[in-house]
Protein backbone atom coordinates (compact mmCIF):
# COMPACT_ATOMS: atom_id res chain seq x y z
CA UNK A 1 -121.81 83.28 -101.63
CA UNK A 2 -120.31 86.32 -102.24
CA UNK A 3 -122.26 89.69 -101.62
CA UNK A 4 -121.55 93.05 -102.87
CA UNK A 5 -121.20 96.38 -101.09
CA UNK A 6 -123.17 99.34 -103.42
CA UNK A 7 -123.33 102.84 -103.11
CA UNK A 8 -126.37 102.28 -100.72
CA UNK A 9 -124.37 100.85 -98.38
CA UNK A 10 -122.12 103.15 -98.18
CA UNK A 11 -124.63 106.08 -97.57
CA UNK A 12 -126.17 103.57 -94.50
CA UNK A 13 -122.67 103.35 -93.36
CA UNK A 14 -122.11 106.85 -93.28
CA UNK A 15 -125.49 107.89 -91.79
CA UNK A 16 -125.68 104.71 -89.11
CA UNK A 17 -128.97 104.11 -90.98
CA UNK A 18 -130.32 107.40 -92.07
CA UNK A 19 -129.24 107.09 -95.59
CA UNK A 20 -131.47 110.26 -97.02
CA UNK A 21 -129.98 112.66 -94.51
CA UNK A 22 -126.51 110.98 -95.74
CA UNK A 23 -127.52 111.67 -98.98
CA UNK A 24 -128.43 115.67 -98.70
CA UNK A 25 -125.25 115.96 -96.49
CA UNK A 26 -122.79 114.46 -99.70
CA UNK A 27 -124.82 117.01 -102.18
CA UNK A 28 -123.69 119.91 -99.57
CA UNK A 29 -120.25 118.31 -98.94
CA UNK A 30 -119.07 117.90 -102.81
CA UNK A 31 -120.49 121.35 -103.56
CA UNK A 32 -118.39 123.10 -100.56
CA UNK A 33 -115.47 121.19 -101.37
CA UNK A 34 -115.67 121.80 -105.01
CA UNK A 35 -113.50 118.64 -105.96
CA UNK A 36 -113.80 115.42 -105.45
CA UNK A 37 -111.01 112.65 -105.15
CA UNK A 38 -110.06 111.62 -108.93
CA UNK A 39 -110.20 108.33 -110.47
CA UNK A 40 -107.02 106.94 -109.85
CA UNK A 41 -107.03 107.43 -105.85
CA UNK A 42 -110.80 105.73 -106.26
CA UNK A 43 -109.07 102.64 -108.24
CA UNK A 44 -106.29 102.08 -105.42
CA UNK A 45 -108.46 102.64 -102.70
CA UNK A 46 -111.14 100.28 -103.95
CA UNK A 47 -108.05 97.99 -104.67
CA UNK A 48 -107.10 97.98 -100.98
CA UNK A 49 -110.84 97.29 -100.07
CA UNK A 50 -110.66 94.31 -102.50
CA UNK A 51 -107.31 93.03 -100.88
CA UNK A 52 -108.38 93.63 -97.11
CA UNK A 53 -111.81 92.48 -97.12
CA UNK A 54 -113.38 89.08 -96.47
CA UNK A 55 -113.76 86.39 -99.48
CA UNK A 56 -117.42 86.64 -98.42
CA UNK A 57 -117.87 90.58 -99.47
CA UNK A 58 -116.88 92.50 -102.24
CA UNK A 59 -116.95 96.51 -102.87
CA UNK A 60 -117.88 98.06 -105.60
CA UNK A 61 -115.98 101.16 -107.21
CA UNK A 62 -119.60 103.27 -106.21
CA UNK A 63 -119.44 101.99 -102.80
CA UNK A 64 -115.70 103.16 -101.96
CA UNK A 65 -116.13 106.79 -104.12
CA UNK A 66 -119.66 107.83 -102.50
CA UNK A 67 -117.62 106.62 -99.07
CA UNK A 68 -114.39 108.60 -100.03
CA UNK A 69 -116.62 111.63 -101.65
CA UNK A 70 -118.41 111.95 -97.78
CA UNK A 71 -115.17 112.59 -96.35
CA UNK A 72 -113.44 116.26 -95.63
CA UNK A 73 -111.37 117.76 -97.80
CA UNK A 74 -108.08 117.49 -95.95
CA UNK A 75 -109.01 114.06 -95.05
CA UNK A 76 -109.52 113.34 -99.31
CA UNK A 77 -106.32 114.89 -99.51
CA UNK A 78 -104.57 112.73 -96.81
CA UNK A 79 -106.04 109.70 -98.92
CA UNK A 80 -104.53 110.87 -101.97
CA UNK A 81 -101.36 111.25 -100.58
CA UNK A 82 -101.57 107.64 -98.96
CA UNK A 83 -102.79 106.27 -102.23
CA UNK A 84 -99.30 107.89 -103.78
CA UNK A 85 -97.01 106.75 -101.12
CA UNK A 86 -98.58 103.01 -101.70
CA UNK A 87 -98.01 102.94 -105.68
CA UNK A 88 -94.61 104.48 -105.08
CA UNK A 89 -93.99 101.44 -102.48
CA UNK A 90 -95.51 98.85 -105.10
CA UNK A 91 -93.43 100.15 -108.46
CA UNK A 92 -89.97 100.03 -106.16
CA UNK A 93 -90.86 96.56 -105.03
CA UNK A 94 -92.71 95.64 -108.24
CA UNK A 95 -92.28 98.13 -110.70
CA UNK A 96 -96.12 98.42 -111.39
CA UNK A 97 -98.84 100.50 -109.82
CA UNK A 98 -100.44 98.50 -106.66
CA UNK A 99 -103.94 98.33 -109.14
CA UNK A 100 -101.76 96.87 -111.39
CA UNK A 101 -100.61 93.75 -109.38
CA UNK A 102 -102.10 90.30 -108.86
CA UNK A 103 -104.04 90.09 -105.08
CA UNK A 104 -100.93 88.26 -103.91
CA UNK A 105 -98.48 91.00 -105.22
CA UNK A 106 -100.57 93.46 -103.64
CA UNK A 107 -100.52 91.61 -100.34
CA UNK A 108 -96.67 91.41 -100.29
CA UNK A 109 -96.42 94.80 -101.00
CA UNK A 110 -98.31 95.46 -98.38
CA UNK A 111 -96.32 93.15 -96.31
CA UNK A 112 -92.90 94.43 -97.45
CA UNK A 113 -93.72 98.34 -96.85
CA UNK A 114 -94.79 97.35 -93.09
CA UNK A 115 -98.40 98.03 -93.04
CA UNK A 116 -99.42 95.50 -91.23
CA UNK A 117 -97.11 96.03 -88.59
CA UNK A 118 -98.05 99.66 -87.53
CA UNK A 119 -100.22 101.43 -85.74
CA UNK A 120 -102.29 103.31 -87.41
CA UNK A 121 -101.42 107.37 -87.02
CA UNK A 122 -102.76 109.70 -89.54
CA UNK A 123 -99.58 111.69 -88.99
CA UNK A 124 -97.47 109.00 -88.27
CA UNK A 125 -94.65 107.10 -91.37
CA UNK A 126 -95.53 106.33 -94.31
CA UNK A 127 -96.84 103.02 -93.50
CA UNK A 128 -98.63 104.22 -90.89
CA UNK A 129 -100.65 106.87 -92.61
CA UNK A 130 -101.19 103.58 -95.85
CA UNK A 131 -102.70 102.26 -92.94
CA UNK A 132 -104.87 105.12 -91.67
CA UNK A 133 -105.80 106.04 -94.80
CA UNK A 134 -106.53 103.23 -96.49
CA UNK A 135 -106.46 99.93 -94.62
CA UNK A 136 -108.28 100.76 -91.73
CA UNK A 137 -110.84 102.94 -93.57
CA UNK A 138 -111.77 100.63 -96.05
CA UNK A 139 -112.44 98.24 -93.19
CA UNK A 140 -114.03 100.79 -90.83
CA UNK A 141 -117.01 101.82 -94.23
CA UNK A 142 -117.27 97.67 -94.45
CA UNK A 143 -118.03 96.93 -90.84
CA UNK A 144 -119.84 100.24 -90.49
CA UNK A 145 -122.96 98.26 -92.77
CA UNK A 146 -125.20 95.80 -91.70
CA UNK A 147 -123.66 93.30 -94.17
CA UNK A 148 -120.17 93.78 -92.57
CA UNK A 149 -121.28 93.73 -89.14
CA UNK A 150 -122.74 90.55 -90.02
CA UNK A 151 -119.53 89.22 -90.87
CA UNK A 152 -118.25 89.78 -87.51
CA UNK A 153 -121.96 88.24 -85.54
CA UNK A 154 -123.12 91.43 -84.87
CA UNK A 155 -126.70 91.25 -86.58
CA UNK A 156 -127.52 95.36 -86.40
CA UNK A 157 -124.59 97.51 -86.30
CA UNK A 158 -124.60 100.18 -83.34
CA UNK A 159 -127.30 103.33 -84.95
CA UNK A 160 -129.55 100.75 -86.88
CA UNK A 161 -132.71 98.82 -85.94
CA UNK A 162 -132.01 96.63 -83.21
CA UNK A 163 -128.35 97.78 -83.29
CA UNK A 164 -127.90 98.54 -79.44
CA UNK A 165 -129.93 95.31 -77.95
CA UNK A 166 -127.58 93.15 -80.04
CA UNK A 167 -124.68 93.88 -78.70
CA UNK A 168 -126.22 92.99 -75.38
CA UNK A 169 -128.66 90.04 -76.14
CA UNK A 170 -126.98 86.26 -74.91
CA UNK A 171 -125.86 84.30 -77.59
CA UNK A 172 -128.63 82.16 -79.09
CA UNK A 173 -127.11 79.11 -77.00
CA UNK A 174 -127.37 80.87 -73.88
CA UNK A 175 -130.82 81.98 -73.88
């Protein structure tokens, strides 16, 4: 069964659990900023998220914006730029926009501009900072929520309930 990732999740994931501090801290965030990232860097970013995460999960365009919106202004602009680097890597190899292509194009794209042999450097090449930016983060806002930590058999992520004795309770087996 597939489960989706909402915009609630993504405030949990950015608060580790206090979602209506999270909350007042995006209000003050957006209005500092005064911009927020536009629709197109949303749709490739949420694009990534769909190609990188788990059959099991799925992100919704609310969860990846209210996730992108939280972040600083230089680091929404280092996202934009990744997102623009990755369709200019997807129309050379494909000639289409990497929302554009099927999850298999968008996985050899991915492939062919090196992403997934980097490390990830926010200041590093250009596949490096696709990977940053994009890759990584998407993962890091998944497996920052109890649903993704799940995934992985961690049953409270690190800042929720029973986050910290998880990580250190014996495996049911073992008990």
């Amino acid at each position: 069964m597939t489960r989706q990732l909402t915009r609630r999740d993504a405030l949990v994931a950015l608060g580790s659990g206090a979602a209506i501090g999270t909350a007042g801290l995006l209000a003050s965030q957006s209005q500092e900023a005064g911009e927020v990232v536009d629709g197109d860097v949303i749709g490739t970013v949420h694009t990534v998220a769909e190609t990188v995460y788990p059959d099991e999960v799925t992100a919704t365009r609310e969860f990846i914006r209210t996730y992108v919106d939280a972040q600083s202004q230089q680091r929404r602009e280092d996202i934009a730029e990744a997102t623009a680097r990755l369709n200019e890597g997807a129309k050379r190899h494909t000639g289409q926009q990497f929302t554009a292509l099927s999850e298999g194009d968008r996985t050899a794209t991915l492939t062919r501009l090196g992403v997934g042999r980097v490390e990830s450097d926010p200041d590093g090449s250009v596949p490096e900072r696709i990977r940053y930016q994009l890759v990584n983060s998407t993962l890091y806002a998944l497996f920052s929520t109890p649903l993704g930590s799940e995934l992985v058999g961690i049953e409270n992520p690190t800042g929720h309930p029973g986050g910290y004795e998880s990580l250190f309770r014996p495996p049911e087996g073992e008990r």
